[in-house]
Protein backbone atom coordinates (compact mmCIF):
# COMPACT_ATOMS: atom_id res chain seq x y z
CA UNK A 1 0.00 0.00 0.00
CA UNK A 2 3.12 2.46 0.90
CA UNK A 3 4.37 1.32 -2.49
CA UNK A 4 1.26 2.38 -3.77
CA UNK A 5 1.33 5.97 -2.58
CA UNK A 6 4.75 6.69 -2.87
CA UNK A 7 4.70 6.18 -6.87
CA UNK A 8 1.30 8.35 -6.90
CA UNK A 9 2.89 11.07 -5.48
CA UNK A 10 6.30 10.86 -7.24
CA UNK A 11 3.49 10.81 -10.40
CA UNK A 12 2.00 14.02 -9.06
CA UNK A 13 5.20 15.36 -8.60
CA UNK A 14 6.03 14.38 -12.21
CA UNK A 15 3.48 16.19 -13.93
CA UNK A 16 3.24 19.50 -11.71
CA UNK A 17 7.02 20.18 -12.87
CA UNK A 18 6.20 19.42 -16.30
CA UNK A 19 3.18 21.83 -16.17
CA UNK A 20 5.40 23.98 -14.10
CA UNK A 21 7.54 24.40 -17.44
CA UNK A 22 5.29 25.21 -19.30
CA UNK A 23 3.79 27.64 -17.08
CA UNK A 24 7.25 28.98 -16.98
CA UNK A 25 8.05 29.24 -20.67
CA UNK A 26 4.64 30.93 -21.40
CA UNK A 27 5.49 33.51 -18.74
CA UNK A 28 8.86 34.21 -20.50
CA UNK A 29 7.42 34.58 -24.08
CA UNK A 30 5.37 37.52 -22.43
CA UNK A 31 7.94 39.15 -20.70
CA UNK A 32 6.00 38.46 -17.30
CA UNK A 33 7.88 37.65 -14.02
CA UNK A 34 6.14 35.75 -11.28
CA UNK A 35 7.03 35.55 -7.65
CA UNK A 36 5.20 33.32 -5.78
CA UNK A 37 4.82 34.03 -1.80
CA UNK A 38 4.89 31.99 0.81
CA UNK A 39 4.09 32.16 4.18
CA UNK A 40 2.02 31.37 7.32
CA UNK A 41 -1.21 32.68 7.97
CA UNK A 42 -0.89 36.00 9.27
CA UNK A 43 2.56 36.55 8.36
CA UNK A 44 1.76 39.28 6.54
CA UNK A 45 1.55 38.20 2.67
CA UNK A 46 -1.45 39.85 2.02
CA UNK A 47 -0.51 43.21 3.02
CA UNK A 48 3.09 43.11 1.25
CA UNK A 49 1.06 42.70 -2.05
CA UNK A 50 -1.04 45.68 -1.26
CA UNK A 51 1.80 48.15 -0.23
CA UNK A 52 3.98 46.58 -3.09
CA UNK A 53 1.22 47.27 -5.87
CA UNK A 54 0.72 51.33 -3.90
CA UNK A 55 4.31 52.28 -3.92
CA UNK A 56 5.45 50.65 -7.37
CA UNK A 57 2.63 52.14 -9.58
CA UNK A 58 5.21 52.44 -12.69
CA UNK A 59 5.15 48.73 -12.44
CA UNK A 60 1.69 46.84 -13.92
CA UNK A 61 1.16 44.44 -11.38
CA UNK A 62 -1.02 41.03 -11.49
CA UNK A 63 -1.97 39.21 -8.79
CA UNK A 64 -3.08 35.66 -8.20
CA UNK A 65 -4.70 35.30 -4.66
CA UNK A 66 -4.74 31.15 -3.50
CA UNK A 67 -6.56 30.00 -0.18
CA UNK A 68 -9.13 27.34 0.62
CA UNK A 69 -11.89 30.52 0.33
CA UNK A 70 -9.98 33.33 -0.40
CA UNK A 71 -12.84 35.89 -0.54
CA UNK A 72 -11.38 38.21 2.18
CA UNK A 73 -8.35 38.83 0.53
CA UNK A 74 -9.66 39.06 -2.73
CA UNK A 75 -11.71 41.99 -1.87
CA UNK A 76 -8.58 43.64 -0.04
CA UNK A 77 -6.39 43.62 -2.74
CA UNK A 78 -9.16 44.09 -5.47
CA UNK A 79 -9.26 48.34 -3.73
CA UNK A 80 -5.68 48.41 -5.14
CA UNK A 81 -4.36 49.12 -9.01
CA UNK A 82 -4.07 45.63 -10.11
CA UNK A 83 -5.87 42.59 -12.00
CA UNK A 84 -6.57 40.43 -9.92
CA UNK A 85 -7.48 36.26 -9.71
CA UNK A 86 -8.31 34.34 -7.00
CA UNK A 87 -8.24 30.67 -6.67
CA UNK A 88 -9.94 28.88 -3.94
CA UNK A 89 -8.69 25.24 -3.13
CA UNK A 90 -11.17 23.93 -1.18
CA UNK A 91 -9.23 21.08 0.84
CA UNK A 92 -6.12 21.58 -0.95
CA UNK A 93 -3.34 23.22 1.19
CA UNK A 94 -1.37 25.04 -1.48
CA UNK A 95 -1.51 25.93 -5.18
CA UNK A 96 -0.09 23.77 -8.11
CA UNK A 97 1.11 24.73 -11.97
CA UNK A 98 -1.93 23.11 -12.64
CA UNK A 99 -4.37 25.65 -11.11
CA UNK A 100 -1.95 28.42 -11.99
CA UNK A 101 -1.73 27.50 -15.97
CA UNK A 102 -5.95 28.38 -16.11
CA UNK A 103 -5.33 31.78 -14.56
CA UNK A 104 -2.15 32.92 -16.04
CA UNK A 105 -3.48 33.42 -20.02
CA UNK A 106 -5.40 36.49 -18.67
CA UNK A 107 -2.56 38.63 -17.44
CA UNK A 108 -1.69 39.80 -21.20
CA UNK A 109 0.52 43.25 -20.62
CA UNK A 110 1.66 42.96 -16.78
CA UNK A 111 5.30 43.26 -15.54
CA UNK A 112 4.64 40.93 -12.54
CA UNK A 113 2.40 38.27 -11.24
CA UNK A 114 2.81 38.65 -7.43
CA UNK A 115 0.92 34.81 -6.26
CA UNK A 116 -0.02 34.93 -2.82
CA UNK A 117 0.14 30.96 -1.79
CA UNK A 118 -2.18 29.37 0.40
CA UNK A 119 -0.85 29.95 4.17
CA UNK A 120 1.25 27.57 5.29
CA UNK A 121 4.95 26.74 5.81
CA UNK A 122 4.64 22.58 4.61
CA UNK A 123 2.12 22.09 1.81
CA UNK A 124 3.68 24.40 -1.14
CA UNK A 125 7.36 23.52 -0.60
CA UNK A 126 7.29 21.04 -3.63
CA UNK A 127 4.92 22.04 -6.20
CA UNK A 128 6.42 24.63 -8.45
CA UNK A 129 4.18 26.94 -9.87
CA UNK A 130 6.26 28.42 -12.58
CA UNK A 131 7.44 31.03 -10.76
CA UNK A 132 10.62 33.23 -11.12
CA UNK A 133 11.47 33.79 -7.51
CA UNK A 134 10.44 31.93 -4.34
CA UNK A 135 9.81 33.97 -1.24
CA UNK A 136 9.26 32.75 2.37
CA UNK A 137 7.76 35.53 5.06
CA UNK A 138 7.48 34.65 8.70
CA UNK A 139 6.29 36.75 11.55
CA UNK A 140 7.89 37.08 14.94
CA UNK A 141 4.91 36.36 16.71
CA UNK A 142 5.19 32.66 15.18
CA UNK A 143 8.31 32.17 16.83
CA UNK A 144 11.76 32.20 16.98
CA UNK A 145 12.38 28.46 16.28
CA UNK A 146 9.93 29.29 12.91
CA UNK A 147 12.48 28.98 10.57
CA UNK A 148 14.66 25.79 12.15
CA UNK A 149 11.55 23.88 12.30
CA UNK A 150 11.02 24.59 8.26
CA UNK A 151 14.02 23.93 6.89
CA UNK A 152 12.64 23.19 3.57
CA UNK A 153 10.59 25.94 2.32
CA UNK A 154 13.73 28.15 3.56
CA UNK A 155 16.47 25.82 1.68
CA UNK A 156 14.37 26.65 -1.68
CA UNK A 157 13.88 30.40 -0.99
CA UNK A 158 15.26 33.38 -2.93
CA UNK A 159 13.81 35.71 -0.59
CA UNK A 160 13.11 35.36 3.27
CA UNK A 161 11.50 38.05 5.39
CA UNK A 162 11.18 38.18 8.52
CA UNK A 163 7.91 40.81 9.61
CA UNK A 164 6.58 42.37 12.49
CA UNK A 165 9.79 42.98 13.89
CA UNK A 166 8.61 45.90 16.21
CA UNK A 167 6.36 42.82 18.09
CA UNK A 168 9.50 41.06 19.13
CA UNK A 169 10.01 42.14 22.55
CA UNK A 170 6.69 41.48 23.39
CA UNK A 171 6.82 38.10 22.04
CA UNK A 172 10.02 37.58 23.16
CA UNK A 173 10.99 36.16 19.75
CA UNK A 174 15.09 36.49 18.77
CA UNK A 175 15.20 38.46 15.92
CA UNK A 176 18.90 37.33 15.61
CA UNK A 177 18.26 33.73 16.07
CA UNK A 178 15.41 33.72 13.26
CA UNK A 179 18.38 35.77 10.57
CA UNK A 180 20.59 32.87 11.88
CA UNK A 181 19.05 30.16 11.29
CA UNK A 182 17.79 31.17 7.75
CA UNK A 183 21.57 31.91 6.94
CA UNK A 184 22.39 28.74 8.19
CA UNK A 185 19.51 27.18 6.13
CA UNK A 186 20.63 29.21 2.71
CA UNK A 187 23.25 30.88 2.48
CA UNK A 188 21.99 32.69 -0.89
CA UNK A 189 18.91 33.99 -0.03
CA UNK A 190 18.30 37.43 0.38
CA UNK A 191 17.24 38.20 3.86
CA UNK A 192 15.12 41.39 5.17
CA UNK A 193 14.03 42.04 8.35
CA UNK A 194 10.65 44.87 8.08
CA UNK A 195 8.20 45.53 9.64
CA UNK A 196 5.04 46.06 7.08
CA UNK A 197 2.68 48.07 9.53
CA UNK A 198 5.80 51.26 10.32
CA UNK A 199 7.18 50.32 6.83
CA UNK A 200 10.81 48.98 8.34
CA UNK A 201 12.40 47.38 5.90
CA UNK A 202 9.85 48.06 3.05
CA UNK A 203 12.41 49.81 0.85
CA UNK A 204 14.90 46.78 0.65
CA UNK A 205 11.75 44.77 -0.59
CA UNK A 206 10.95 47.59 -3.22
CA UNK A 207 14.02 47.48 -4.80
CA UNK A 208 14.23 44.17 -5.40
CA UNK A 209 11.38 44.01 -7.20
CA UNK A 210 12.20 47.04 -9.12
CA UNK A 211 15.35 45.16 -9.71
CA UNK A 212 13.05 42.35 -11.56
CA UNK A 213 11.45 44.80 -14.12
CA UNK A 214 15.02 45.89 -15.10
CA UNK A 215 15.83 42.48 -16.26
């Protein structure tokens, strides 16, 4: 029965990445980068996407919103100067190429696809969507042994950030520990530290995605 399962998944696996590709090559035809986001719930995803789109508005932004219902967020980020698409998984605990590849087509003349992934720090570390850039965002208030305890979705990161830094005292969360361990994790990945609410940090963010629309 193990047997069973483990060549079902490695199947899965199989044709998300091929899907993934293709995702990937239709993105680059159009000239259209895609970062997909990671992150636990509250870690603040939703609210980098809305400050990104505000303070970037030379850049044409699209936005692909994934959560089992993802109404809230969809009307959120729907206020802002963006197209956006949400995708609501039901039981599914991340998005897949598969869901991405029927969204994509309609984003004809963006710069950027910013995907918001469903929240949570296990579920999307192996299904590539197509993406460009993989970023991970934790919050203090999760914990400073966040990022040890995930070592995975940090190992395939391009960007980590670690928000809500002004709650850290009253959490009692390490700061220094969390910048640490991600280091320790990958050593490649850019790291920023912000806090989205004061906007610490929110510049460093900025510029690399400006950086993006330059290439």
């Amino acid at each position: 029965m193990h047997k069973i399962e483990i060549e079902a998944q490695i199947d899965l696996l199989s044709e998300n990445k091929r899907l993934a590709e293709k995702n990937r090559e239709f993105l680059r035809k159009k000239g259209i980068k895609a970062i997909n986001i990671m992150g636990a719930i509250g870690s603040g995803k939703t609210l980098l996407i809305e400050k990104t789109i505000d303070s970037l508005p030379e850049i044409k932004f699209g936005v692909i919103l994934g959560d089992v219902i993802c109404r809230a967020d969809f009307e959120r980020v729907r206020k802002h100067d963006a197209r956006v698409e949400p995708i609501n998984t039901g039981k599914e605990c991340h998005l897949d190429a598969h869901l991405i590849s029927h969204v994509i087509e309609g984003f004809d003349g963006v710069d950027i696809i910013l995907i918001e992934n469903v929240g949570n720090l296990v579920c999307p570390v192996d299904f590539d969507l197509g993406e460009d850039y993989r970023v991970v965002m934790v919050s203090v208030t999760e914990g400073d042994d966040v990022v040890e305890k995930h070592p995975e979705i940090f190992r395939l990161a391009d960007v980590i950030i670690i928000n809500k830094i002004s709650l850290a005292d009253a959490v009692e969360a390490d700061i220094d520990k969390m910048e640490r361990d991600a280091r320790r994790i990958n050593g490649r990945a850019l790291i920023l530290k912000t806090d989205l609410r004061d906007g610490r940090g929110l510049n460093d963010w900025l510029n690399f995605v400006r950086r993006l629309k330059q290439k």
